[in-house]
Protein backbone atom coordinates (compact mmCIF):
# COMPACT_ATOMS: atom_id res chain seq x y z
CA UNK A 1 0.00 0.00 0.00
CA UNK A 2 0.86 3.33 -0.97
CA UNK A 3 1.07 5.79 1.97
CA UNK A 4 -0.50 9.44 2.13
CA UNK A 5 2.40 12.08 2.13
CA UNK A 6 0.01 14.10 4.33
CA UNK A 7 -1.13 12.10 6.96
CA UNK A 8 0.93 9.07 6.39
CA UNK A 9 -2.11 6.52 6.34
CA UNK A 10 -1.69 3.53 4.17
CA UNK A 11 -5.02 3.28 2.92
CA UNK A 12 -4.91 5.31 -0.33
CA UNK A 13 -6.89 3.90 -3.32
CA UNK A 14 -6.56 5.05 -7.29
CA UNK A 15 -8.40 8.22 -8.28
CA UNK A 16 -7.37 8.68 -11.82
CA UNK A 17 -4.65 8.72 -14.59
CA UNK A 18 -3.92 9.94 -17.74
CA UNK A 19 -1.26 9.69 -20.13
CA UNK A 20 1.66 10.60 -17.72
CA UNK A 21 1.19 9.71 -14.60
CA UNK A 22 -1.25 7.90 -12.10
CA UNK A 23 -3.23 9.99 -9.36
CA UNK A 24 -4.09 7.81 -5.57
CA UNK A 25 -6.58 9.52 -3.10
CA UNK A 26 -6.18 9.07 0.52
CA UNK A 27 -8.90 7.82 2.26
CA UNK A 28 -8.38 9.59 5.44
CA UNK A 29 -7.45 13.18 4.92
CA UNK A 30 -8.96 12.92 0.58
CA UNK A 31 -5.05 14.18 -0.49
CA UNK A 32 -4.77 13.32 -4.35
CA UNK A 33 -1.29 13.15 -4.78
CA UNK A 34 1.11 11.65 -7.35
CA UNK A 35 2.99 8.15 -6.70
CA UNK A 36 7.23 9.43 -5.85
CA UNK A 37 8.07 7.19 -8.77
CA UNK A 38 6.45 9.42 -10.90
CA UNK A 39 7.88 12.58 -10.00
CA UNK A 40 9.93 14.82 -11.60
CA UNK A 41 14.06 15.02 -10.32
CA UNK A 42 15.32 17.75 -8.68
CA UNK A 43 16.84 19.12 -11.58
CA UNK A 44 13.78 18.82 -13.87
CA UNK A 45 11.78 20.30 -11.64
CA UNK A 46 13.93 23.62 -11.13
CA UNK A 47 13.95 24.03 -14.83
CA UNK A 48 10.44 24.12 -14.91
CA UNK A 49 10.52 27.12 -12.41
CA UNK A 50 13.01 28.72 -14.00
CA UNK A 51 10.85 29.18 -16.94
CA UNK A 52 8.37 31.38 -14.51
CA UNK A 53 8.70 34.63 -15.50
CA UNK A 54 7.00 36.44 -12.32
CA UNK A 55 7.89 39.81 -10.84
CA UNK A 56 7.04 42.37 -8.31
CA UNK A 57 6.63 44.95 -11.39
CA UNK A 58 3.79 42.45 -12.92
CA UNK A 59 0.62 44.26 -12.75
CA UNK A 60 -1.43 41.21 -13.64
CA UNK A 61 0.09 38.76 -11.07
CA UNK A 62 -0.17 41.23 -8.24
CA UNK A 63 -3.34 41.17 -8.92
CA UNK A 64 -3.59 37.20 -8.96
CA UNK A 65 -1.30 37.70 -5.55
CA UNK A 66 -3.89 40.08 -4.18
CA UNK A 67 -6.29 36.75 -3.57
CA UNK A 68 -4.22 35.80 -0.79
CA UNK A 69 -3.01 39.07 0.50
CA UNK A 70 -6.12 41.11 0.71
CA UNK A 71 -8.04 38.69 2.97
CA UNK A 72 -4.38 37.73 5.42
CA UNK A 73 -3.56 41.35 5.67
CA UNK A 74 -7.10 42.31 6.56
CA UNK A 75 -6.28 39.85 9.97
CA UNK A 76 -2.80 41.46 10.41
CA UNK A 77 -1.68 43.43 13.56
CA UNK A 78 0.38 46.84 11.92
CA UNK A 79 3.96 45.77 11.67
CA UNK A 80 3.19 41.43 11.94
CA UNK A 81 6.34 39.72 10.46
CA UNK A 82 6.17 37.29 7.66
CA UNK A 83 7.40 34.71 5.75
CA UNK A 84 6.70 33.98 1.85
CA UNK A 85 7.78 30.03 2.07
CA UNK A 86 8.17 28.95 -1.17
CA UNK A 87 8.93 32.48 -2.48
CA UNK A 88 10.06 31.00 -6.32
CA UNK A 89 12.56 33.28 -8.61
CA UNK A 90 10.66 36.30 -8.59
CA UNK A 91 9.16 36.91 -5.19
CA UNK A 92 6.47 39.45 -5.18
CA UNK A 93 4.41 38.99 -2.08
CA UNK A 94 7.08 39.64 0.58
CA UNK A 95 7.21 42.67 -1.38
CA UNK A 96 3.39 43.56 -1.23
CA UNK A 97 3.35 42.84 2.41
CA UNK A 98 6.80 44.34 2.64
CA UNK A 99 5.18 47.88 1.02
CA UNK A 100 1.82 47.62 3.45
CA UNK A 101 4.55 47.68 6.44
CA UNK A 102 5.36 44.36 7.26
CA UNK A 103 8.68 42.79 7.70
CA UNK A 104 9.30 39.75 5.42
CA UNK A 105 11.60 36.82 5.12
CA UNK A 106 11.74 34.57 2.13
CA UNK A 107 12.69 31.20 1.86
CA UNK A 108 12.90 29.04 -1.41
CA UNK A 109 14.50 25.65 -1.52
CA UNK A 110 16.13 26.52 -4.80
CA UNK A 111 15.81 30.31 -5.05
CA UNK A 112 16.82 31.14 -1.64
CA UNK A 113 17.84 28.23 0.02
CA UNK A 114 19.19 29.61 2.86
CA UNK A 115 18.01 27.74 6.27
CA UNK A 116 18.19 30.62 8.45
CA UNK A 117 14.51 31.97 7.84
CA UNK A 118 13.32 29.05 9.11
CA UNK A 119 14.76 28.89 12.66
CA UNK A 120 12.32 31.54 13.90
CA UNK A 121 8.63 32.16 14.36
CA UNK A 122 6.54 34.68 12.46
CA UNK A 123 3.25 36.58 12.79
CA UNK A 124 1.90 34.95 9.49
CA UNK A 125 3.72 32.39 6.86
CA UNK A 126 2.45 32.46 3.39
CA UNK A 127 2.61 29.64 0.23
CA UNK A 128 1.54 30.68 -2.89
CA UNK A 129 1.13 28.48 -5.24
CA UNK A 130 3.13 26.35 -3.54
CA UNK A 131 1.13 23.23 -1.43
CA UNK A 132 1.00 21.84 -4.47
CA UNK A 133 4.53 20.93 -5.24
CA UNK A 134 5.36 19.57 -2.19
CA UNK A 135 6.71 16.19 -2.26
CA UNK A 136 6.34 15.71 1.81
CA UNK A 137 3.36 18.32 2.48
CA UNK A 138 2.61 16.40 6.05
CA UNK A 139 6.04 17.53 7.21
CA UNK A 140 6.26 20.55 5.73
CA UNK A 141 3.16 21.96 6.95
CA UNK A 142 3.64 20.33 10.18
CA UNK A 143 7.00 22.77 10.36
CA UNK A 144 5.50 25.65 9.00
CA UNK A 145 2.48 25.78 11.55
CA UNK A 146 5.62 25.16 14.61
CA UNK A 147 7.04 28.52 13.38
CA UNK A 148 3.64 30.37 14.02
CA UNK A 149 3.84 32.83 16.83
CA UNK A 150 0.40 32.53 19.26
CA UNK A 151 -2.40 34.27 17.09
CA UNK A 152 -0.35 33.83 14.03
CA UNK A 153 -1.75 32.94 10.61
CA UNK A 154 -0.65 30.38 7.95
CA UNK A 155 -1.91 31.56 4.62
CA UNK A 156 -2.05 28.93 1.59
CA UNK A 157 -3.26 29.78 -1.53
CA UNK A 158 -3.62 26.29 -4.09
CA UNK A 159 -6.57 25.01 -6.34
CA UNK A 160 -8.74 22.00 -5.06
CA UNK A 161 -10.21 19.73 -6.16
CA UNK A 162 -13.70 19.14 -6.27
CA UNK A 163 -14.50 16.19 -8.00
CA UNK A 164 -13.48 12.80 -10.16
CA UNK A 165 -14.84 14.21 -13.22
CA UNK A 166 -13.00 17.99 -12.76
CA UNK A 167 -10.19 16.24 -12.25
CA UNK A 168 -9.74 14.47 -15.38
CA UNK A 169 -10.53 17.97 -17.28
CA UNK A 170 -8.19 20.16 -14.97
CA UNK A 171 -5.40 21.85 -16.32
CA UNK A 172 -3.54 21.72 -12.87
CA UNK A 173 -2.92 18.44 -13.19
CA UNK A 174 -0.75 18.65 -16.90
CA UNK A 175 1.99 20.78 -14.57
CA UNK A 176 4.11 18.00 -14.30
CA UNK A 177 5.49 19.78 -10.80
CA UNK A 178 2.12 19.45 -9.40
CA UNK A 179 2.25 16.36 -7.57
CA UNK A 180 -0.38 17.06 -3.95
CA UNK A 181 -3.87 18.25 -4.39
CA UNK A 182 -5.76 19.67 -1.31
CA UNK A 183 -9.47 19.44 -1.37
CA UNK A 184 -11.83 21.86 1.04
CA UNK A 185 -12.03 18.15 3.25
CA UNK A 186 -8.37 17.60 3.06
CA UNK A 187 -8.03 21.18 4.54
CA UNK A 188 -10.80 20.72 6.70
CA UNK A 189 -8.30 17.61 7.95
CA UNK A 190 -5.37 19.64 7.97
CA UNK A 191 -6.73 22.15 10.17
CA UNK A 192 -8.13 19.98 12.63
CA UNK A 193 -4.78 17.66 12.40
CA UNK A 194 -2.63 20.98 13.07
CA UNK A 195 -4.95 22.41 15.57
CA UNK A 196 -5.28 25.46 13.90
CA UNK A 197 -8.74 27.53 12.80
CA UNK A 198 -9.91 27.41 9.28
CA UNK A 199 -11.01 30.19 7.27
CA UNK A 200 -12.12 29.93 3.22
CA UNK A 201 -12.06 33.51 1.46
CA UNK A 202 -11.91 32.09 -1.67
CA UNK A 203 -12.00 29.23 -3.72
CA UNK A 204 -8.28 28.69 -3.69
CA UNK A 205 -7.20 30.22 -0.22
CA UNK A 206 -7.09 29.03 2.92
CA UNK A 207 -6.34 30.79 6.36
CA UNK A 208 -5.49 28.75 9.25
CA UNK A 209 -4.58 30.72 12.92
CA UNK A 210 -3.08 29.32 15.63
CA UNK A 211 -4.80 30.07 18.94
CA UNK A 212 -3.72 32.85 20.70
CA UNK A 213 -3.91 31.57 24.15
CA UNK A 214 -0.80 29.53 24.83
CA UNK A 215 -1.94 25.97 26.22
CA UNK A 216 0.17 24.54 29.33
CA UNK A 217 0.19 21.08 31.15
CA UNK A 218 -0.23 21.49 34.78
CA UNK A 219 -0.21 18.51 37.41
């Protein structure tokens, strides 16, 4: 059995496939994700991204940025601290937050690979466009949501999917870096997994807080 690279459950059954690759479902948390045979290398993948041609001067995908960042800095204290995870070779929305007065760091695994971003805590961590790439998105989200502050948000922004027969039509799927599709249930899972509050302002965003009242054991 194949397991989930979300919630590491074994039962996962087939969901689809097309020409290039095969697509398993988890039954527990309803991940689609692509089997790691099939996925790209390391260094085809990078040269997929470094085709992107995105940048903070780009009208058109500010605006497509704006999804995310209009309803997160709506929920922002003045001066929260970020981090755009995931920030790819162009990054723009440290820079939007970074012009509506909030201090960014940026971390990339090829762009900016530096690990020193992620040895603190934030007021918010964003990933745009980015969930969906991940080859280990259990562990990666488990890590991002340790690096919250109390009160502090963990925007995503990622298309989901919505049903069998959307899927075989959906153009997200013929990225051949796409490899881990969130549904509203999977995030509904994830939330409830990471302890953390869910909030839908769109149809591909997702805002999850952490609670601002710090739990303690006691004897």
């Amino acid at each position: 059995m194949m397991v989930c690279p979300l919630c590491t459950s074994r039962q996962t059954l087939p969901y689809h496939r097309d020409a290039r690759r095969d697509y398993r479902q988890c039954q527990r948390c309803e991940l689609v994700f692509v089997p790691p045979a099939q996925r790209l290398s390391r260094e085809a993948e990078k040269a997929v991204y470094d085709r992107h041609d995105n940048a903070p001067g780009d009208v058109g995908y500010r605006r497509f940025l704006s999804r995310l960042f209009d309803p997160l800095h709506q929920r922002l204290a003045p001066g929260a601290c970020g981090l755009d995870f995931g920030a790819g070779p162009g990054p723009t929305l440290s820079v939007m937050f970074e012009q509506a007065g909030h201090p960014m760091a940026i971390y990339d695994p090829f762009y900016a690979p530096a690990k020193l971003p992620l040895e603190h805590c934030y007021d918010f961590i964003t990933a745009s466009e980015v969930m969906e790439h991940l080859f280990e998105p259990g562990q990666e989200l488990e890590r991002l949501a340790g690096m919250l502050n109390p009160g502090g948000w963990l925007g995503l922004m990622t298309k989901r999917v919505t049903s069998k027969e959307a899927f075989a039509r959906w153009h997200y799927v013929r990225d051949p870096t796409h490899v881990s599709f969130f549904s509203e249930a999977t995030l509904v899972w994830l939330a409830q997994h990471l302890q953390l509050s869910l909030t839908l302002p769109a149809n591909d965003v997702a805002l999850l807080q952490k609670s601002a009242t710090l739990v303690t054991e006691t004897d």
